[in-house]
Protein backbone atom coordinates (compact mmCIF):
# COMPACT_ATOMS: atom_id res chain seq x y z
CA UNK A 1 -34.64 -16.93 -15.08
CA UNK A 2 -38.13 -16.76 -14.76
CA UNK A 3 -39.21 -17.73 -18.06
CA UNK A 4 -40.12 -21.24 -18.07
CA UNK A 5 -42.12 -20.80 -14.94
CA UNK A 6 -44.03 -17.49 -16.43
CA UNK A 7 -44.81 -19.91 -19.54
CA UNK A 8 -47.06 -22.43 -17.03
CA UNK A 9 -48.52 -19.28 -14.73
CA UNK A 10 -51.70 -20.10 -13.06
CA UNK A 11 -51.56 -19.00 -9.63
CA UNK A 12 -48.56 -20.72 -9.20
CA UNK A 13 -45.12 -20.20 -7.10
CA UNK A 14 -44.09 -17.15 -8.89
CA UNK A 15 -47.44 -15.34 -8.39
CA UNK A 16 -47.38 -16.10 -5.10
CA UNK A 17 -43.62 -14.42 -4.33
CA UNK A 18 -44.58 -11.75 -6.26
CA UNK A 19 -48.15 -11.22 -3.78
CA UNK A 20 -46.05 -11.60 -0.80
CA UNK A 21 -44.15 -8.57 -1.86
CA UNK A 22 -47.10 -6.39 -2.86
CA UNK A 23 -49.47 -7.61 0.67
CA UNK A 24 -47.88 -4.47 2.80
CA UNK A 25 -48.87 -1.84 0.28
CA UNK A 26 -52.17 -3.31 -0.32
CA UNK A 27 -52.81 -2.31 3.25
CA UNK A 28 -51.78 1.44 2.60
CA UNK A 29 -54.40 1.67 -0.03
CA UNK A 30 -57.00 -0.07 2.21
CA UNK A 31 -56.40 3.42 4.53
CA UNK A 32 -56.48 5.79 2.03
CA UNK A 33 -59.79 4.30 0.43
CA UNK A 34 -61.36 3.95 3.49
CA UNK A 35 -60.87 8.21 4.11
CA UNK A 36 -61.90 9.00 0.54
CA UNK A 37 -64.87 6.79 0.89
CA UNK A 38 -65.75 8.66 4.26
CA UNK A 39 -65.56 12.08 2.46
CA UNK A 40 -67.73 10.81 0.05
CA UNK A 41 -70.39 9.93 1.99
CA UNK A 42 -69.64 13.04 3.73
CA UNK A 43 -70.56 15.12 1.17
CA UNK A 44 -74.10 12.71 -0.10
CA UNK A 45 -75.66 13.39 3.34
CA UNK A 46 -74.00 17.33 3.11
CA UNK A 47 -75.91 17.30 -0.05
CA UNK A 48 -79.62 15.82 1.44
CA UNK A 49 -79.27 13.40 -2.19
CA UNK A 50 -82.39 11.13 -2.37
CA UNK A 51 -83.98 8.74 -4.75
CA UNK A 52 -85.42 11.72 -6.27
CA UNK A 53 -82.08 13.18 -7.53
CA UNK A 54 -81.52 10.24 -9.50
CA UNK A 55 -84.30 11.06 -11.85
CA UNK A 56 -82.83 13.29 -15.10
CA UNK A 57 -84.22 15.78 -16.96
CA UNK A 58 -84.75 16.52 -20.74
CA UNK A 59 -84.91 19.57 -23.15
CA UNK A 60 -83.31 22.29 -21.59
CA UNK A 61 -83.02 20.91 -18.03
CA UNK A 62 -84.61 23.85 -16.43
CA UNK A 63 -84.99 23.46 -12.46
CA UNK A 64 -82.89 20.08 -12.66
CA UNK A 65 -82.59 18.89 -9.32
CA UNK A 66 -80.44 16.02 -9.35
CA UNK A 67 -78.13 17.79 -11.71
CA UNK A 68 -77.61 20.60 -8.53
CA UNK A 69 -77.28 17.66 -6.43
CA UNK A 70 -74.62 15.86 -8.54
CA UNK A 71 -72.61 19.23 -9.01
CA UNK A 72 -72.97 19.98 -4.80
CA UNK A 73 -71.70 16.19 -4.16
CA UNK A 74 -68.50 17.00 -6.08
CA UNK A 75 -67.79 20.20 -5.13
CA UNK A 76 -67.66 18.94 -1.73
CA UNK A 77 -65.47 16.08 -1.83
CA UNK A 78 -63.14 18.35 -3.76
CA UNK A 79 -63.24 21.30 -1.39
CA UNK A 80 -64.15 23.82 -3.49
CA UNK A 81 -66.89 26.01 -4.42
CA UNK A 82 -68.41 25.21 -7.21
CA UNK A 83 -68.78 22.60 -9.75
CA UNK A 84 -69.65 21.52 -13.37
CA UNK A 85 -70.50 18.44 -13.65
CA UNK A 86 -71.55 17.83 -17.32
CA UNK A 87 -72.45 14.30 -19.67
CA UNK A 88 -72.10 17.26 -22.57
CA UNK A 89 -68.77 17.35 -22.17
CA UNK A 90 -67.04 14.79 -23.85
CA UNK A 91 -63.65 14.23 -22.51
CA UNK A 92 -60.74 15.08 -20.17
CA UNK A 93 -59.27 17.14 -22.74
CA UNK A 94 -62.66 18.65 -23.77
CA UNK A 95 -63.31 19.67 -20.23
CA UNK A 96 -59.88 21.40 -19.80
CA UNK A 97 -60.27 23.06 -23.34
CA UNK A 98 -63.57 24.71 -21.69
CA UNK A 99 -61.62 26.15 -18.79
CA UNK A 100 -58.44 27.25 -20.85
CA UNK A 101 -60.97 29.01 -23.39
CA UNK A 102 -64.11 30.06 -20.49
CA UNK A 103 -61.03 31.95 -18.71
CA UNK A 104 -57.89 33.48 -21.03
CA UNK A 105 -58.49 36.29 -23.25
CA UNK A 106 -56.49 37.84 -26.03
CA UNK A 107 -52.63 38.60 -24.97
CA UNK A 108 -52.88 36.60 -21.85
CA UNK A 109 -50.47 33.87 -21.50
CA UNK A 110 -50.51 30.87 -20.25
CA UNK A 111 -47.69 28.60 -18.85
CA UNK A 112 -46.88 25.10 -18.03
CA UNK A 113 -44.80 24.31 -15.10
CA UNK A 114 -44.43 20.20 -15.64
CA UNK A 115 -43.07 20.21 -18.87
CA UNK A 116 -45.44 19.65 -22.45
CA UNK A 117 -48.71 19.01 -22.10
CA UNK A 118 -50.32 15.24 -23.03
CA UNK A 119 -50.26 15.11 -26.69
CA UNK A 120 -54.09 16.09 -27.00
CA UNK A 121 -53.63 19.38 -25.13
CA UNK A 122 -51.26 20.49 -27.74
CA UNK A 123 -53.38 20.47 -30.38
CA UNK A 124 -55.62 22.90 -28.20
CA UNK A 125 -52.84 25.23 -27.39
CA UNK A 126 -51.92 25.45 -30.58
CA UNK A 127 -47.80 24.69 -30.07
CA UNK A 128 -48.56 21.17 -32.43
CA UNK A 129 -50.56 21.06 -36.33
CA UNK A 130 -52.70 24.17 -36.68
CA UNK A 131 -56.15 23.12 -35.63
CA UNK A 132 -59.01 25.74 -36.18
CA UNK A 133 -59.74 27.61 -33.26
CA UNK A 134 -56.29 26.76 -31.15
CA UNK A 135 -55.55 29.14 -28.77
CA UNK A 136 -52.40 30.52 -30.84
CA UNK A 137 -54.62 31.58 -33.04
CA UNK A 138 -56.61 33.79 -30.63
CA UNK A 139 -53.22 35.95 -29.77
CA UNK A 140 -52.96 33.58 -26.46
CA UNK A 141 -49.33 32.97 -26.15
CA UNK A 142 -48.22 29.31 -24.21
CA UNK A 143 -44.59 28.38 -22.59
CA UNK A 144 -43.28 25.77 -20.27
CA UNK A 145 -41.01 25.16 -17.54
CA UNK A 146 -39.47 21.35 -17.83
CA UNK A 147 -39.37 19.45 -14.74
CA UNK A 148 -36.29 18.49 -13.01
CA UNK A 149 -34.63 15.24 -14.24
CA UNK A 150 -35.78 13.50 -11.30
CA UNK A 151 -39.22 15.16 -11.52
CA UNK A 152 -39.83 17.46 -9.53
CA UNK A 153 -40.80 21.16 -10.29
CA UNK A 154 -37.78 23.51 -11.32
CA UNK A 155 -38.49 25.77 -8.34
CA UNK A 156 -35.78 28.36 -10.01
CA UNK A 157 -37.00 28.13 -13.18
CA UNK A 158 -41.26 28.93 -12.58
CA UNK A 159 -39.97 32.25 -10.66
CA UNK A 160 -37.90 33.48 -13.82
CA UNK A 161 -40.71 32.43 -15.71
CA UNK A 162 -43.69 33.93 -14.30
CA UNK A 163 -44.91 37.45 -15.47
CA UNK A 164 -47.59 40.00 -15.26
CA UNK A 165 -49.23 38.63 -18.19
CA UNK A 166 -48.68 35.03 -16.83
CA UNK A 167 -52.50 34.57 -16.74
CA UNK A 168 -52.88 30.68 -16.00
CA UNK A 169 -50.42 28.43 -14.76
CA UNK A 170 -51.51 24.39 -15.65
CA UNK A 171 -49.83 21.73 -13.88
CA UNK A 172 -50.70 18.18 -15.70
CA UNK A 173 -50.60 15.95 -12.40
CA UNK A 174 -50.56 12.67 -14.53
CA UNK A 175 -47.61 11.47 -15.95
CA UNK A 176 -49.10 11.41 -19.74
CA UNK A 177 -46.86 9.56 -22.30
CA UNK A 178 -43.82 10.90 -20.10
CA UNK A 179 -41.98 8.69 -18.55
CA UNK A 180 -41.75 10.34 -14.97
CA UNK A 181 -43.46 10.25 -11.52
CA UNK A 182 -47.22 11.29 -11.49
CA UNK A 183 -46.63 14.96 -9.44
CA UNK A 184 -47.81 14.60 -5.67
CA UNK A 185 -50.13 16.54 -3.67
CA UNK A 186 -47.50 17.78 -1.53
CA UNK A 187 -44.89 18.82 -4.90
CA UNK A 188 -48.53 20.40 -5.89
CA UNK A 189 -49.38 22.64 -2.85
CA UNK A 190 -45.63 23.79 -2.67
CA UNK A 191 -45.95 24.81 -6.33
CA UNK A 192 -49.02 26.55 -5.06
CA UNK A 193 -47.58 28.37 -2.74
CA UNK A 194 -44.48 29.48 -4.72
CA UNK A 195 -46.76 30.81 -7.56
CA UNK A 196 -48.80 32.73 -5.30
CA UNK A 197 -45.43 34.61 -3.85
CA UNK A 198 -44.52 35.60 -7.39
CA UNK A 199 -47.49 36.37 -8.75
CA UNK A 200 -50.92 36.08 -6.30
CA UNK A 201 -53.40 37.02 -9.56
CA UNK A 202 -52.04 34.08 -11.28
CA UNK A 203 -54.63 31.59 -11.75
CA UNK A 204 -53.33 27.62 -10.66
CA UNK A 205 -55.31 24.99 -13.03
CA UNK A 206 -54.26 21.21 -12.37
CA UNK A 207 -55.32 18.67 -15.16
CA UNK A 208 -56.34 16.17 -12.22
CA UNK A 209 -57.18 13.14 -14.82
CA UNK A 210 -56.16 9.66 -13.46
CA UNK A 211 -55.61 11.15 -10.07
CA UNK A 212 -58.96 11.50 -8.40
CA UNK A 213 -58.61 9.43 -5.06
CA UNK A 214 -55.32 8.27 -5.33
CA UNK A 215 -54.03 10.37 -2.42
CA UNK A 216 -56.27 12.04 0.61
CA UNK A 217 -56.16 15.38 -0.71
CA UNK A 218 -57.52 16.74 -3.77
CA UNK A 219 -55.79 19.52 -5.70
CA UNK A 220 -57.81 22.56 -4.65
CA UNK A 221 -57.43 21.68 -0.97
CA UNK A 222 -53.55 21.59 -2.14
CA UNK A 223 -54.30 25.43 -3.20
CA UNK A 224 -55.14 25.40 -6.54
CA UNK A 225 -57.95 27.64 -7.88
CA UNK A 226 -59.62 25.20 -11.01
CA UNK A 227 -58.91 21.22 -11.73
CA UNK A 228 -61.03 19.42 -14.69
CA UNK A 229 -61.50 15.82 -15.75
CA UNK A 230 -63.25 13.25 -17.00
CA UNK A 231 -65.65 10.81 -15.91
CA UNK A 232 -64.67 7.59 -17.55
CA UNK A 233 -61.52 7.59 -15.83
CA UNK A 234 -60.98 7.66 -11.97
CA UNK A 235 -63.99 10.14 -10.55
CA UNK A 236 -66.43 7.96 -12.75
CA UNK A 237 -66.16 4.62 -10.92
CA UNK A 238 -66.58 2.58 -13.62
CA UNK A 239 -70.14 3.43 -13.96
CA UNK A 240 -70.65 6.95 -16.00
CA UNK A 241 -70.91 6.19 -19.43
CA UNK A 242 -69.27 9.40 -20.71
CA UNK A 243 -68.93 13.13 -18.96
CA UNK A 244 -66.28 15.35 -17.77
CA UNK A 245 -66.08 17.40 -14.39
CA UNK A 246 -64.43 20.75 -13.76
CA UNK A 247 -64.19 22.39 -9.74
CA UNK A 248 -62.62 25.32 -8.02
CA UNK A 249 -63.28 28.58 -7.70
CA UNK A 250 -66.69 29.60 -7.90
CA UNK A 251 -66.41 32.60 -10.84
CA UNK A 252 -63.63 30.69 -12.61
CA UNK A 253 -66.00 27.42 -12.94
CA UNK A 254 -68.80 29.71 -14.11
CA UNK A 255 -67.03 31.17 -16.50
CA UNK A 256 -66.09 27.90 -17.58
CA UNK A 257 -69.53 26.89 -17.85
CA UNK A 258 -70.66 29.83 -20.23
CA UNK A 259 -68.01 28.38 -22.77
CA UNK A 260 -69.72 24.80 -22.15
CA UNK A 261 -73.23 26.37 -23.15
CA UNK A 262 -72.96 30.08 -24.58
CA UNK A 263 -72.42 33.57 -22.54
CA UNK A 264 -75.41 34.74 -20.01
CA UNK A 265 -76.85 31.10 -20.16
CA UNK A 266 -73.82 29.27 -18.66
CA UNK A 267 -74.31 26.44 -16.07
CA UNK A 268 -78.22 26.79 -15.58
CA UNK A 269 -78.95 24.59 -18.39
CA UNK A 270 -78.59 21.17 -19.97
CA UNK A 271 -80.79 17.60 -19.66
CA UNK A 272 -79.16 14.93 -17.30
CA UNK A 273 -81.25 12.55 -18.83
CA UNK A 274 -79.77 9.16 -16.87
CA UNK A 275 -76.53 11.16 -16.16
CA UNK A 276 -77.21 12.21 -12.83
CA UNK A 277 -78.14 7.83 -11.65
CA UNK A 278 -74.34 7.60 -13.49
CA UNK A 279 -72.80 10.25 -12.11
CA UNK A 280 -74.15 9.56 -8.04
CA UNK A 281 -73.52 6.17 -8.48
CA UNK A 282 -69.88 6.06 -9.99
CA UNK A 283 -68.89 8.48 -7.51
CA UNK A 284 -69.77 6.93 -4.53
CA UNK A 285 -68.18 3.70 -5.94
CA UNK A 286 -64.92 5.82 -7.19
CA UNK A 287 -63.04 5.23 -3.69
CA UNK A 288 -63.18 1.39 -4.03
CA UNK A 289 -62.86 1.43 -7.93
CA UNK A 290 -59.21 3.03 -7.78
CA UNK A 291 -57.64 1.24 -4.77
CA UNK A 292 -58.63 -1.83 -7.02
CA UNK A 293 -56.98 -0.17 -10.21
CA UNK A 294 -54.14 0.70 -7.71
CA UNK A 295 -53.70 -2.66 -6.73
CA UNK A 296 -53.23 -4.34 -9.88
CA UNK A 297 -50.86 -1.45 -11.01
CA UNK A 298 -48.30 -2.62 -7.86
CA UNK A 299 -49.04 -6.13 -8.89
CA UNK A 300 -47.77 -4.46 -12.17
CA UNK A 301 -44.87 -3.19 -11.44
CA UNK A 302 -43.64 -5.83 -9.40
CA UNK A 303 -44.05 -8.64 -11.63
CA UNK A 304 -42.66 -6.66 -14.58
CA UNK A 305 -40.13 -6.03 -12.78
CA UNK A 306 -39.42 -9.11 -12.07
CA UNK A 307 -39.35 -10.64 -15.70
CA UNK A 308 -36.70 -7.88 -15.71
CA UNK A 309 -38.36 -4.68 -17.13
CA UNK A 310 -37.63 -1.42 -15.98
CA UNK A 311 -41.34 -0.07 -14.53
CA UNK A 312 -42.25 3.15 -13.04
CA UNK A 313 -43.65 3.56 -10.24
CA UNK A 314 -41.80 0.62 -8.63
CA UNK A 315 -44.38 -1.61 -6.32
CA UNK A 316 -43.32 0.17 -3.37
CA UNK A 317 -43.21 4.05 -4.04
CA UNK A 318 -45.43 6.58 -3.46
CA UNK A 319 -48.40 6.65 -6.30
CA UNK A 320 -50.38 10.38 -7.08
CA UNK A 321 -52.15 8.71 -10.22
CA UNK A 322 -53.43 5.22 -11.21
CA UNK A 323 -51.06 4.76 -14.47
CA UNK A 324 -48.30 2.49 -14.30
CA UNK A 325 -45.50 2.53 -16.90
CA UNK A 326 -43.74 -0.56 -18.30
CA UNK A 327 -40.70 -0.10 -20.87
CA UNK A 328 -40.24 -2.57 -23.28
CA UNK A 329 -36.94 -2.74 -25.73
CA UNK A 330 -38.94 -2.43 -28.62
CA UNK A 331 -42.27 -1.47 -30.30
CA UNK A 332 -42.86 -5.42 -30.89
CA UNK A 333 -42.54 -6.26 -27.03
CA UNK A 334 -45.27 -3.11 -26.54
CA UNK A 335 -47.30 -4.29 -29.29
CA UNK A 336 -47.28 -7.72 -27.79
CA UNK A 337 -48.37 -6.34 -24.01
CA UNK A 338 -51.06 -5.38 -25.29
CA UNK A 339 -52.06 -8.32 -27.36
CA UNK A 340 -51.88 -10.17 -24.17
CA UNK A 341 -54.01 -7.55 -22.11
CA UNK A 342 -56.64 -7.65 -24.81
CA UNK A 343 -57.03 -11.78 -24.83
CA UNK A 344 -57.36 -10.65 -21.17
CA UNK A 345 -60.33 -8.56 -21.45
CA UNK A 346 -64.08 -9.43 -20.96
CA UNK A 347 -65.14 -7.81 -24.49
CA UNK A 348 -63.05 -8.41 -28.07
CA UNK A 349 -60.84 -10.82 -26.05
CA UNK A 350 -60.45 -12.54 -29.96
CA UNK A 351 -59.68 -9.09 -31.15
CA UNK A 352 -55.75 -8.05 -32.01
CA UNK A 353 -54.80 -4.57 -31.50
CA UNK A 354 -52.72 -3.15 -34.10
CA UNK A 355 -50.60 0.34 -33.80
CA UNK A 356 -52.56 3.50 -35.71
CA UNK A 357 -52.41 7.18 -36.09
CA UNK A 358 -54.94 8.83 -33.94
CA UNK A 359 -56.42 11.73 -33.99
CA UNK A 360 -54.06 14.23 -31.80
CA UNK A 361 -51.19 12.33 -31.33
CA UNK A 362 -47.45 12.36 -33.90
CA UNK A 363 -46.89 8.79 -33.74
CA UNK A 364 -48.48 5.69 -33.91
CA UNK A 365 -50.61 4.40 -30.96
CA UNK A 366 -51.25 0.69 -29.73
CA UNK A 367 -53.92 0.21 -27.47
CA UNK A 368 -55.71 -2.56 -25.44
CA UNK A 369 -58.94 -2.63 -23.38
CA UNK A 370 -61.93 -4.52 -23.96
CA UNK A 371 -64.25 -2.29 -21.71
CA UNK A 372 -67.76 -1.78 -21.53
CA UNK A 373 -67.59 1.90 -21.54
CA UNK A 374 -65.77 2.65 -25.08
CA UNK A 375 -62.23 4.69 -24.29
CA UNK A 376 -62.92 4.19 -20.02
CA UNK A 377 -59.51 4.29 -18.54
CA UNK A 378 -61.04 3.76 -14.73
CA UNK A 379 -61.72 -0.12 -16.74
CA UNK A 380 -58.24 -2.07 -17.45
CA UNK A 381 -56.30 -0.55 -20.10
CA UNK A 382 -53.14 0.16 -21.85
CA UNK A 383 -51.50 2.00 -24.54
CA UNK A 384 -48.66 3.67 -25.95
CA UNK A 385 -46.86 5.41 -28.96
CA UNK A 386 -44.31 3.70 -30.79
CA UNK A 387 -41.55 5.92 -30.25
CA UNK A 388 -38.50 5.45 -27.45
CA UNK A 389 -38.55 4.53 -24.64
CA UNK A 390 -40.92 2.11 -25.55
CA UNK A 391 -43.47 2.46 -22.96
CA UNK A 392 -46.80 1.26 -22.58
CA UNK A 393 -48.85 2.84 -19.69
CA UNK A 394 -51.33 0.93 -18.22
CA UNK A 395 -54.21 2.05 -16.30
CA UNK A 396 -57.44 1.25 -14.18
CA UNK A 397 -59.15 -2.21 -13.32
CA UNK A 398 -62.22 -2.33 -11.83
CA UNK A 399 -61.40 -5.62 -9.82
CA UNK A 400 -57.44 -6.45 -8.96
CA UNK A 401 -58.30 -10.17 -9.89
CA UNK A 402 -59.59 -9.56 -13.53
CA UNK A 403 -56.07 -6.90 -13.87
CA UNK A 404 -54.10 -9.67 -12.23
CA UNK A 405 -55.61 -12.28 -14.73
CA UNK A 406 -55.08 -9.90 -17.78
CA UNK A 407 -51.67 -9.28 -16.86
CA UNK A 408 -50.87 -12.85 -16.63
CA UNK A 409 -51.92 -13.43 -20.41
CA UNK A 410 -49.73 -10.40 -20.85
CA UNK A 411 -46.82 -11.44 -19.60
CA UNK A 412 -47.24 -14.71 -21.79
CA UNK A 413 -46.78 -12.61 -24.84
CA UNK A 414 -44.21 -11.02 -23.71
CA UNK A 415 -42.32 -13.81 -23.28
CA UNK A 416 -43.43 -15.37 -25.96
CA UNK A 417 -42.26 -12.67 -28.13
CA UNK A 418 -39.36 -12.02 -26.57
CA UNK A 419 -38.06 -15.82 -26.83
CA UNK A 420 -38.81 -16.16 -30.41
């Protein structure tokens, strides 16, 4: 119906319908930004940062003050005690790794209570391959409770499951390559709460990647003890070149931090280098950054949706991370998605992404993003494995008009491929 018009988009009639939709949510975001960016700067004047604190440090970072700065800025907006705030860390997964190993010993257990882990996680765990060092092999045994179908946590199901050995409970808040709602903070504090009847030594970790800012409330003010991250996606801003983040509990993030360095050295060293610039900067900006990312994901949903592909969330419904699911009806349609998003982007716009094995994942991946910070998901993005149900999962977008324009040359391919 609307493919001869998609064909000649510029910012024509059916761009327009479909921002007409989307105007009353933009507004909702507008609010919630606006209250994250407060608590923000909140926490900069809690934390007396000056020009000073932008300075690094080298060699072993003794007596780094910007780097006790950076780590009392996050802690605060996150409501917790401590924090690690670290450009040594590498990743999302690296910095979760640090708290799963920092914390569990030999014949704990820890369980998941959304279902499998993102495919990277299992590797860790030790439940996928064999990788050296996996937590298997260090006698720490893993289970899962499945969410409901619609989602939610299987309320029944974490009770029955839950032990005295139950160590750690993880909740992945992010929807990963699942195709299912991102969990809320309200479905996480209730989880909270339930764990702690059953169990009130159990230790609640939330993988909080892509859903820093999103809502109002942050998962330890939810009632979790420990959430991680990294810094090239949400909490980042667009501006931290690499670095991950872990909060919560003051022991539990220490402990964490003498598996980042090495045991009776833990968080007092490491050189910031330009980090701590990076790290003040993107997180100040991190409020405006994901309302923009959110905005192009409703633009998203509702235009997919409107070339007549099933998206999740839909336009309108409630969002608890940045990443916005599109299914296609085959691996070509996915492949060609991303062909468009990638003519879209501002670097290797010429380039065309082709579907590879990847370290830590079983299938093939396809992937699109020319960004300036290699692998930065907070910068518009998309990828997927070729497997059923065909989804691609797009997130981030520094600026809703530069996602709005890269979706446009996505949607071209998509038609283009799907008329041929």
């Amino acid at each position: 119906m609307y493919k001869q018009e998609l064909k000649n988009l510029n910012a024509d009639k059916f761009i327009e319908e479909v921002e007409k939709q989307i105007t009353p949510v933009y507004s909702k975001l507008d609010h919630i930004s606006l209250n994250n960016h407060s608590k923000v700067l909140k926490a900069f004047h809690k934390a007396r940062v000056s020009e000073f604190h932008l300075k690094g440090s080298t060699g072993y970072g003794y007596g780094d003050a910007g780097r006790d700065a950076v780590e009392n800025v996050f802690a605060e907006v996150f409501g917790a005690q401590a924090a690690l705030v670290r450009g040594q860390i590498v990743s999302g997964t690296h910095a979760i790794t640090l708290c799963l190993f920092g914390i569990l010993r030999p014949g704990d257990e820890v369980l998941s209570i959304s279902g499998a882990p993102y495919d990277t996680l299992q590797e860790v765990l030790g439940i996928r391959a064999n990788a050296p060092g996996n937590l298997a092999q260090w006698g720490i045994k893993y289970r899962e409770v499945d969410l409901l179908q619609e989602g939610g946590f299987d309320r029944e199901g974490i009770i029955s499951a839950i032990n005295q050995k139950t160590r750690m409970v993880i909740i992945q808040r992010s929807r990963g390559y699942e195709w299912r709602p991102a969990l809320n903070i309200s479905q996480i504090s209730e989880a909270c709460k339930l764990i702690r009847s059953v169990n009130d030594k159990t230790i609640i970790f939330v993988d909080n990647c892509y859903g820093e800012f999103v809502e109002e409330i942050e998962p330890i003010e939810a009632g979790a003890d420990l959430a991680a991250g990294s810094l090239i996606k949400n909490i980042g801003g667009g501006i931290a070149a690499t670095g991950g983040y872990i909060v919560g509990n003051a022991e539990l993030v220490e402990m964490a931090a003498h598996r980042l360095t090495a045991p009776g050295i833990g968080g007092e060293v490491g050189a910031t280098l330009e980090y701590n610039r990076m790290f003040l900067h993107g997180i100040f900006l991190a409020p405006h950054i994901v309302c923009e990312a959110l905005k192009g994901a409703v633009f998203a949903a509702a235009l997919f949706e409107k070339m007549g592909y099933m998206v999740s969330p839909k336009f309108n419904e409630i969002r608890s991370d940045i990443v916005q699911g599109i299914c296609f009806e085959n691996e070509e349609q996915m492949i060609a998605f991303c062909r468009g998003l990638q003519k879209g982007s501002p670097l290797d716009g010429y380039v065309v992404p082709e579907p590879v094995l990847m370290p830590g994942y079983t299938d093939r991946v396809v992937m699109a993003g020319g960004t300036f910070i290699s692998g930065s998901t907070i910068e518009l993005s998309a990828d997927g494995p070729l497997r059923e149900p065909y989804a691609i999962y797009m997130q981030g977008g520094i600026s809703r008009d530069y996602v709005k324009l890269g979706l446009i040359s996505a949607a071209r391919e998509c038609i283009a491929e799907k008329t041929k």
